[in-house]
PDB file of N, CA and C in Angstrom:
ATOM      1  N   UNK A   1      41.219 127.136  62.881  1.00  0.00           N
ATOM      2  CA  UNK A   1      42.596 127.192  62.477  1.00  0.00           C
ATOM      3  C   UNK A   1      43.103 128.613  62.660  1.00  0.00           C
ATOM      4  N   UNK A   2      44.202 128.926  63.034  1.00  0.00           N
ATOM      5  CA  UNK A   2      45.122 130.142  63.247  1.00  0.00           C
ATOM      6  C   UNK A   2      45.198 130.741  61.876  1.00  0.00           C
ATOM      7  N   UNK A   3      45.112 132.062  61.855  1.00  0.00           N
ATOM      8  CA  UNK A   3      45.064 132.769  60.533  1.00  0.00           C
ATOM      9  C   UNK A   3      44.469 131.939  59.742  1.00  0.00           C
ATOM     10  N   UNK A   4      44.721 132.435  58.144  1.00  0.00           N
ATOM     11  CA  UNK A   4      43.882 131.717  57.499  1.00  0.00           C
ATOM     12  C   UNK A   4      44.517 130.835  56.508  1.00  0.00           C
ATOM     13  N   UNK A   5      45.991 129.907  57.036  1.00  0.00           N
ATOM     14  CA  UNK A   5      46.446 128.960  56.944  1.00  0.00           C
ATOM     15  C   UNK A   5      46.035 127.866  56.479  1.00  0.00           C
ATOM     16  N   UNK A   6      46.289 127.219  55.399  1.00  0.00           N
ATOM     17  CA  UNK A   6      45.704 125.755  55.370  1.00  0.00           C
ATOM     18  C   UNK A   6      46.192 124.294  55.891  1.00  0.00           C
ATOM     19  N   UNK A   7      45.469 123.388  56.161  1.00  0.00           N
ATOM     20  CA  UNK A   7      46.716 122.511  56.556  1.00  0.00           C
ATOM     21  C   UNK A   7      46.755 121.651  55.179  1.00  0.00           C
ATOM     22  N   UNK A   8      47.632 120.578  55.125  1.00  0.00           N
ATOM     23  CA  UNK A   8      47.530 119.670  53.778  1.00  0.00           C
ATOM     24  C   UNK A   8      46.167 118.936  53.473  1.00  0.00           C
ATOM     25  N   UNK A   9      46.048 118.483  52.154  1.00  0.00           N
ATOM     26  CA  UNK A   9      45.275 117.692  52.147  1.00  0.00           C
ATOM     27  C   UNK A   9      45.734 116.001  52.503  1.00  0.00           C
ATOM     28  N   UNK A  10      45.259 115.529  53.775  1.00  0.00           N
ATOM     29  CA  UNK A  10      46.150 114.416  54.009  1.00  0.00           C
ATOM     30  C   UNK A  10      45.178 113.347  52.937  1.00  0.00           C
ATOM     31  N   UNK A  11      45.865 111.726  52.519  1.00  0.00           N
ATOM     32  CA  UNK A  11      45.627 110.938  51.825  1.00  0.00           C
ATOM     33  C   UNK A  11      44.664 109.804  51.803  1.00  0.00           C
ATOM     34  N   UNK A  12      43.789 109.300  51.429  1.00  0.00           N
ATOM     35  CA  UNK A  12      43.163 108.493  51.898  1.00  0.00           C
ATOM     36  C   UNK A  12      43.674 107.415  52.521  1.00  0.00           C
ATOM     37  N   UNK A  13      45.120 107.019  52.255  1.00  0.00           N
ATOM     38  CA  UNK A  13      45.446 106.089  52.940  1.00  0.00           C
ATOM     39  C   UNK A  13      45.417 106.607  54.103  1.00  0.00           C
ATOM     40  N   UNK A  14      46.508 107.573  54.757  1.00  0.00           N
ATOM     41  CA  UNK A  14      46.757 107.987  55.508  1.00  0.00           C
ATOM     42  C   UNK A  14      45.735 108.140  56.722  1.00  0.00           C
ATOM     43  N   UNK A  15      44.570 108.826  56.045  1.00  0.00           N
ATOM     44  CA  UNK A  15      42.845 108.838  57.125  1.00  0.00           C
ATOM     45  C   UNK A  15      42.664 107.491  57.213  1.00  0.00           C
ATOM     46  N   UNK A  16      42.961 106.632  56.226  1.00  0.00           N
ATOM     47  CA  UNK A  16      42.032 105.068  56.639  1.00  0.00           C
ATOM     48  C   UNK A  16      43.426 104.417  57.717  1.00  0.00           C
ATOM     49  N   UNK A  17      44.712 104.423  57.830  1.00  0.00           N
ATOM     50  CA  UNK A  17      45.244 104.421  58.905  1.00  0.00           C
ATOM     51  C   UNK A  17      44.922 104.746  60.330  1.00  0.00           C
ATOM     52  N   UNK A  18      44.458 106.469  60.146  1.00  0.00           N
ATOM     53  CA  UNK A  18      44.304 106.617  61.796  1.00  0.00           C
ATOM     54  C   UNK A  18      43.024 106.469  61.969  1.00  0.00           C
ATOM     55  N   UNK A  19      41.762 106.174  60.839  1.00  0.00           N
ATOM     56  CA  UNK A  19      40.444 105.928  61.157  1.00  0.00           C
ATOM     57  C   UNK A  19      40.600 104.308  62.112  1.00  0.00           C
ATOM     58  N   UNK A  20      41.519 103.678  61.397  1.00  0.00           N
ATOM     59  CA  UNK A  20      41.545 101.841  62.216  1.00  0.00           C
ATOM     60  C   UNK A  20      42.252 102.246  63.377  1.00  0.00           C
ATOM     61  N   UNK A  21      42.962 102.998  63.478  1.00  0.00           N
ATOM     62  CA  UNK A  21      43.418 102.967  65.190  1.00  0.00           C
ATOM     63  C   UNK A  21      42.932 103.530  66.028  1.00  0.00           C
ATOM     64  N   UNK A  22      41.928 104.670  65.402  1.00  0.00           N
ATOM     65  CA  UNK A  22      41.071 105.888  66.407  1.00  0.00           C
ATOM     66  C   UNK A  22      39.965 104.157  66.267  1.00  0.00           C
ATOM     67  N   UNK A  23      39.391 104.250  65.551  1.00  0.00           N
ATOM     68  CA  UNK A  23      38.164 102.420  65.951  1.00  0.00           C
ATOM     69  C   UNK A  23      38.868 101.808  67.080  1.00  0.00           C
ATOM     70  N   UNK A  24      40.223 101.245  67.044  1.00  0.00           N
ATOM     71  CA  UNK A  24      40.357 100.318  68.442  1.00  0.00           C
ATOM     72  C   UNK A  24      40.503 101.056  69.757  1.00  0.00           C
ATOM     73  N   UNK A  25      40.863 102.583  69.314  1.00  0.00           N
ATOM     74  CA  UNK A  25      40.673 103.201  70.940  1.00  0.00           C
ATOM     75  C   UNK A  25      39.292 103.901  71.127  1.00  0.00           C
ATOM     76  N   UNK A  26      38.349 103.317  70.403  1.00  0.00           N
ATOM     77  CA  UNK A  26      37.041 104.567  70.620  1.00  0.00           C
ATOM     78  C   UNK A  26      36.453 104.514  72.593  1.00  0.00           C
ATOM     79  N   UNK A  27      36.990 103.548  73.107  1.00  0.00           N
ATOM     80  CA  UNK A  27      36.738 103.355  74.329  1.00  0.00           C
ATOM     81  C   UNK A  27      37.449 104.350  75.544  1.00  0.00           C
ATOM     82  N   UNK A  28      38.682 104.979  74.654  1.00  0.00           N
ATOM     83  CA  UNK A  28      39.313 106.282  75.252  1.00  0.00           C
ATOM     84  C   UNK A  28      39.678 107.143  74.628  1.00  0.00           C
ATOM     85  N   UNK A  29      39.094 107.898  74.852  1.00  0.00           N
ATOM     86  CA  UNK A  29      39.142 109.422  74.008  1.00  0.00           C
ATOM     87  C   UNK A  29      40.450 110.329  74.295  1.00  0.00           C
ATOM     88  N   UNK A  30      40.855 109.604  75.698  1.00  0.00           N
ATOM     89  CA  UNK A  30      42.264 110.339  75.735  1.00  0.00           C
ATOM     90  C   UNK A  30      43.263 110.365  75.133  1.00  0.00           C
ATOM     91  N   UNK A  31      43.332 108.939  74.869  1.00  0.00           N
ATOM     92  CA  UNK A  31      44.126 107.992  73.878  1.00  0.00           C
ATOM     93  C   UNK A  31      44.304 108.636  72.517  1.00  0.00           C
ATOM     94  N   UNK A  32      42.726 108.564  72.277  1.00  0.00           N
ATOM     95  CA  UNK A  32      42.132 108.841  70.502  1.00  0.00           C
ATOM     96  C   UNK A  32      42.884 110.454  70.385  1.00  0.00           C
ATOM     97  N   UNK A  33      42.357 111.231  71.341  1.00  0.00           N
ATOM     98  CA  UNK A  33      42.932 112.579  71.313  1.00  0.00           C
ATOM     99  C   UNK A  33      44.437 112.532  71.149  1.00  0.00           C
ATOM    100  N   UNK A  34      45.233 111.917  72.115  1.00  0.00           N
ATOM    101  CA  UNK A  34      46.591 111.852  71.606  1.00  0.00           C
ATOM    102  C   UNK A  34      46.997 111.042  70.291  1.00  0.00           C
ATOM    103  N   UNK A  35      46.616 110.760  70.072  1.00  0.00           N
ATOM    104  CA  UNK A  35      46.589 110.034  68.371  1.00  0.00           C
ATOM    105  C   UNK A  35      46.260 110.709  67.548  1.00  0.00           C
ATOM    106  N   UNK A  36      45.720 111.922  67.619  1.00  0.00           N
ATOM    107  CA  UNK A  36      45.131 112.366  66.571  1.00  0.00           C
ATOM    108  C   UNK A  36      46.512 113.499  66.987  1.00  0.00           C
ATOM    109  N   UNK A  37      46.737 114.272  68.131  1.00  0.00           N
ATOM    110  CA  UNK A  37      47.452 115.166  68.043  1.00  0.00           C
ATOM    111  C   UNK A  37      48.967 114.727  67.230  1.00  0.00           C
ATOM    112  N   UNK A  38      49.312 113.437  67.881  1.00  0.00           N
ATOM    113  CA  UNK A  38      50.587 112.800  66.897  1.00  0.00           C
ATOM    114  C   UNK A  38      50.577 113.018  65.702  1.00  0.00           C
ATOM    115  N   UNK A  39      49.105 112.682  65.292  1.00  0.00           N
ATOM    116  CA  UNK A  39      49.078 112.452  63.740  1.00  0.00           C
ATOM    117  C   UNK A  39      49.526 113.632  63.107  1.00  0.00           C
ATOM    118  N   UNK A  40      48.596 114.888  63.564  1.00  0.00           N
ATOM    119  CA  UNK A  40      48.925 116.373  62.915  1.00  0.00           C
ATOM    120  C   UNK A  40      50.259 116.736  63.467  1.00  0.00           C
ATOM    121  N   UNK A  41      50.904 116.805  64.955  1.00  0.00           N
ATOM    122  CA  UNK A  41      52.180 117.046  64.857  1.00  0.00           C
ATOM    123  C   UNK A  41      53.133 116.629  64.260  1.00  0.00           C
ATOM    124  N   UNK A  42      52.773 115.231  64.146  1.00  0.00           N
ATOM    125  CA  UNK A  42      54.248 114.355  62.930  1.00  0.00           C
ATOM    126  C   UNK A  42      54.343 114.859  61.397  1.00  0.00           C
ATOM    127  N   UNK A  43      53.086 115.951  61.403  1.00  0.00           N
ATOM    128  CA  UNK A  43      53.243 116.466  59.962  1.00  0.00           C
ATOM    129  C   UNK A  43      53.694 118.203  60.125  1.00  0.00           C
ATOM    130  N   UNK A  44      53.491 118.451  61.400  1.00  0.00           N
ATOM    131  CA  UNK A  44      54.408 120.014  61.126  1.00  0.00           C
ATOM    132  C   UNK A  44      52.647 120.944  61.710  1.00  0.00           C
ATOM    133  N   UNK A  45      51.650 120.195  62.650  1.00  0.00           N
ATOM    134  CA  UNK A  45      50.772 121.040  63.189  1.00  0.00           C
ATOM    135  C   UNK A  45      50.603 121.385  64.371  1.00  0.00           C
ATOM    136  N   UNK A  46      50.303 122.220  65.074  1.00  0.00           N
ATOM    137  CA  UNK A  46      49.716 121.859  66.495  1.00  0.00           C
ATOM    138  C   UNK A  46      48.393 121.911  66.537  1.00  0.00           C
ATOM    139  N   UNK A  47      47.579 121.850  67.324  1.00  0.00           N
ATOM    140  CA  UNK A  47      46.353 121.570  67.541  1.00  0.00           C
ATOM    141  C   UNK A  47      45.565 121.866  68.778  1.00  0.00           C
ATOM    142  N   UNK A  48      44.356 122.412  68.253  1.00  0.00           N
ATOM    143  CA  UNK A  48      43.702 122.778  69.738  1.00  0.00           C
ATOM    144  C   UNK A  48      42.605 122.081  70.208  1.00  0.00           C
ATOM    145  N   UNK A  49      43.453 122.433  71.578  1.00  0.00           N
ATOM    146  CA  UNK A  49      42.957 121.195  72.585  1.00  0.00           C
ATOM    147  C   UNK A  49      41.568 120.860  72.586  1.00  0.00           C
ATOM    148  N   UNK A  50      40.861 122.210  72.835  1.00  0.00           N
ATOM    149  CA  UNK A  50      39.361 122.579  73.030  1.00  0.00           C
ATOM    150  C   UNK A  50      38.488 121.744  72.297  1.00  0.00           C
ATOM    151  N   UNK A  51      38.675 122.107  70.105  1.00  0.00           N
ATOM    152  CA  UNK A  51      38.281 121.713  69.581  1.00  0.00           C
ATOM    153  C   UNK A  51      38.586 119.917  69.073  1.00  0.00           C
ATOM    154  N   UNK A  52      39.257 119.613  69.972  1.00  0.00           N
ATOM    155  CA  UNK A  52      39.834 118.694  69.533  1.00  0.00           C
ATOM    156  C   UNK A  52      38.921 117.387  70.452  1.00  0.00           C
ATOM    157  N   UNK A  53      38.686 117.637  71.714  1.00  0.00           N
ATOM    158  CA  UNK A  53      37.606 116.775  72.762  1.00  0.00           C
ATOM    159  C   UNK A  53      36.469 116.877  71.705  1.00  0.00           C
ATOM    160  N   UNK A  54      35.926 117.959  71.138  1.00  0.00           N
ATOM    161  CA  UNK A  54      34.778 118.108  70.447  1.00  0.00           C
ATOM    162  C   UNK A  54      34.921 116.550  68.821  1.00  0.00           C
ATOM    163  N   UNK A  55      36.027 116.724  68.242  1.00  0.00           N
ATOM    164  CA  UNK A  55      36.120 116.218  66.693  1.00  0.00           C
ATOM    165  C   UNK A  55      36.446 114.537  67.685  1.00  0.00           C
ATOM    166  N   UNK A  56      37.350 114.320  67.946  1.00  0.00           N
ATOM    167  CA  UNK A  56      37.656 112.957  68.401  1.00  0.00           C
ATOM    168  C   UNK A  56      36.474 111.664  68.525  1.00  0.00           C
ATOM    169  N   UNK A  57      35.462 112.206  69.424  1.00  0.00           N
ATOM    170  CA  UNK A  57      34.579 111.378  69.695  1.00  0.00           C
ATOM    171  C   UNK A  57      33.884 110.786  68.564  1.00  0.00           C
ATOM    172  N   UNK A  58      33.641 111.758  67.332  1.00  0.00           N
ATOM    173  CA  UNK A  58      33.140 111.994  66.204  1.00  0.00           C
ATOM    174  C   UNK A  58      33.857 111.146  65.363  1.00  0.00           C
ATOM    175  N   UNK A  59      36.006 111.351  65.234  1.00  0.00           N
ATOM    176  CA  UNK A  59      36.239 110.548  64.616  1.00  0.00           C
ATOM    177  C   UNK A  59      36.218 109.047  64.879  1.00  0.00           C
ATOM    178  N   UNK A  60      36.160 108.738  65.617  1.00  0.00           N
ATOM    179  CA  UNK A  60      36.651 107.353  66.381  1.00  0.00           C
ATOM    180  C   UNK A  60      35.376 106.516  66.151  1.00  0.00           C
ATOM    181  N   UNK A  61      34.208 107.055  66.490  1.00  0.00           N
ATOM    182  CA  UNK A  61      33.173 106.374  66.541  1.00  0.00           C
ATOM    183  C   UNK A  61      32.351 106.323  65.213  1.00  0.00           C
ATOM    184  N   UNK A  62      31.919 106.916  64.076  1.00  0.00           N
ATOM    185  CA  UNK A  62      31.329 107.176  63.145  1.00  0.00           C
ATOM    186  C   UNK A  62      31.900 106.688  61.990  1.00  0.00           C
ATOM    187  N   UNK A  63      31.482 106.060  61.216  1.00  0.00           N
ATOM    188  CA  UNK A  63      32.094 106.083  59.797  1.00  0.00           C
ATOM    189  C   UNK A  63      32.138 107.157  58.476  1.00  0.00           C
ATOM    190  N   UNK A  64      33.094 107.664  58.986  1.00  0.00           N
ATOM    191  CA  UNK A  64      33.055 109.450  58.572  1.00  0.00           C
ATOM    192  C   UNK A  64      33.562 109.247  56.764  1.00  0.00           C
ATOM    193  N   UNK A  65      33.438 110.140  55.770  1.00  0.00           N
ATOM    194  CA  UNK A  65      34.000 109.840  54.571  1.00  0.00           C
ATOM    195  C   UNK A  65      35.011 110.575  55.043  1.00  0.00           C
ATOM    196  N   UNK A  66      36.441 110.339  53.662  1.00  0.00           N
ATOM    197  CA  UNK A  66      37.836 110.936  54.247  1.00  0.00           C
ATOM    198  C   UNK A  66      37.654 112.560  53.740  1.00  0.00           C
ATOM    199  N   UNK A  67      36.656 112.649  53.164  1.00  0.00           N
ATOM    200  CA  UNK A  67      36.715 114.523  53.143  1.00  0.00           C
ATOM    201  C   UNK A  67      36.098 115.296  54.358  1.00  0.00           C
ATOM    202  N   UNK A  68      35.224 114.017  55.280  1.00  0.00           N
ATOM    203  CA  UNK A  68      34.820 114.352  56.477  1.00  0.00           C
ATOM    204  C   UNK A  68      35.973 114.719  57.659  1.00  0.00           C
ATOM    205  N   UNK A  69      36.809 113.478  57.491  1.00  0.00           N
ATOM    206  CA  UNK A  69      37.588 113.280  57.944  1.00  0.00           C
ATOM    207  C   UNK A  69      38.450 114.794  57.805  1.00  0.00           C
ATOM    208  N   UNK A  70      38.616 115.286  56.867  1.00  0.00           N
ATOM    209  CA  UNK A  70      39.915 116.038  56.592  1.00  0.00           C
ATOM    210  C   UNK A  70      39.034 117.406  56.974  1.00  0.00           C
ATOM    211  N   UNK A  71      37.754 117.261  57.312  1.00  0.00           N
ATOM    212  CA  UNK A  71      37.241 118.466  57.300  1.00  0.00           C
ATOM    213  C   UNK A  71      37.735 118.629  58.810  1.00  0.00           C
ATOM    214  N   UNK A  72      37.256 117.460  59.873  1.00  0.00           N
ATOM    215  CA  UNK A  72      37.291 117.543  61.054  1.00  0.00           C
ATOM    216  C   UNK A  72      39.129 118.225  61.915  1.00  0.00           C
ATOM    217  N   UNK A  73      39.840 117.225  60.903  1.00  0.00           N
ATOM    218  CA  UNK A  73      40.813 117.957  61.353  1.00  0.00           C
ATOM    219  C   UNK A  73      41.837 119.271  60.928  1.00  0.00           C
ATOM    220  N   UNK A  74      41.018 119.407  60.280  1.00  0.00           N
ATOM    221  CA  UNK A  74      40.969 121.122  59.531  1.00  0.00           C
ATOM    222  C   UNK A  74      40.478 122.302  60.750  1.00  0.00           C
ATOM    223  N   UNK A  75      39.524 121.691  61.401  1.00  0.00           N
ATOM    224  CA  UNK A  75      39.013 122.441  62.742  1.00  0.00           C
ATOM    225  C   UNK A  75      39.896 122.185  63.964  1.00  0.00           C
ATOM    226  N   UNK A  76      40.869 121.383  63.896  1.00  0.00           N
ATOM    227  CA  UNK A  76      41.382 120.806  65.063  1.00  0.00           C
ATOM    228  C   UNK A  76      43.455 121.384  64.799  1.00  0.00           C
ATOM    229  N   UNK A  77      43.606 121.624  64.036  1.00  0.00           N
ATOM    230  CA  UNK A  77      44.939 121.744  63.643  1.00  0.00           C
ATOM    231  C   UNK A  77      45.080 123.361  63.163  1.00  0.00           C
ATOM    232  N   UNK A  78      46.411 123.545  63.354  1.00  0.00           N
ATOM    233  CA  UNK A  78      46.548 124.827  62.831  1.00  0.00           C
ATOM    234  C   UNK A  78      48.275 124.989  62.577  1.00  0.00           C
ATOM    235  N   UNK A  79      48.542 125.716  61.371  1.00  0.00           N
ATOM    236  CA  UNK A  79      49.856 125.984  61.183  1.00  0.00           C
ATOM    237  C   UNK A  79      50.793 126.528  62.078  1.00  0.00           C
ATOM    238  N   UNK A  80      51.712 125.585  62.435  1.00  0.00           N
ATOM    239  CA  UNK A  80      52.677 126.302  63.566  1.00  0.00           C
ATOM    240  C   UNK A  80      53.823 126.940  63.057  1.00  0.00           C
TER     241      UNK A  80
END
């Protein structure tokens, strides 16, 4: 993350939302990647690219807990 910014703590609903839609695209990561970038931009983030090929595969496929979850995109987002 850029400086030492936090992003929100997003909601469990909210993770169990994009956890069921990152599951039906785990077959494209391009997809999953743009889904995930939506997700943090529709809240006021941008996100890097780099780390973001790295967390995706991870979210989509795994049954992550939602503090996992919030950890991953804690590495992937940053305050714009």
């Amino acid at each position: 993350m850029a400086d030492d910014a936090k992003i929100e703590k997003f909601t469990p609903s909210e993770l169990a939302v994009l956890r069921g839609k990152l599951m039906k695209l785990r077959s494209d990561s391009w997809q999953a990647a743009e889904l995930v970038a939506d997700f943090l931009a529709g809240r006021g983030y941008g996100v890097n690219a780099n780390a973001m090929r790295i967390a995706v595969p991870e979210l989509a496929m795994l049954r992550v807990s939602h503090e996992t979850m919030q950890a991953m995109l804690e590495t992937v987002a940053y305050v714009m």
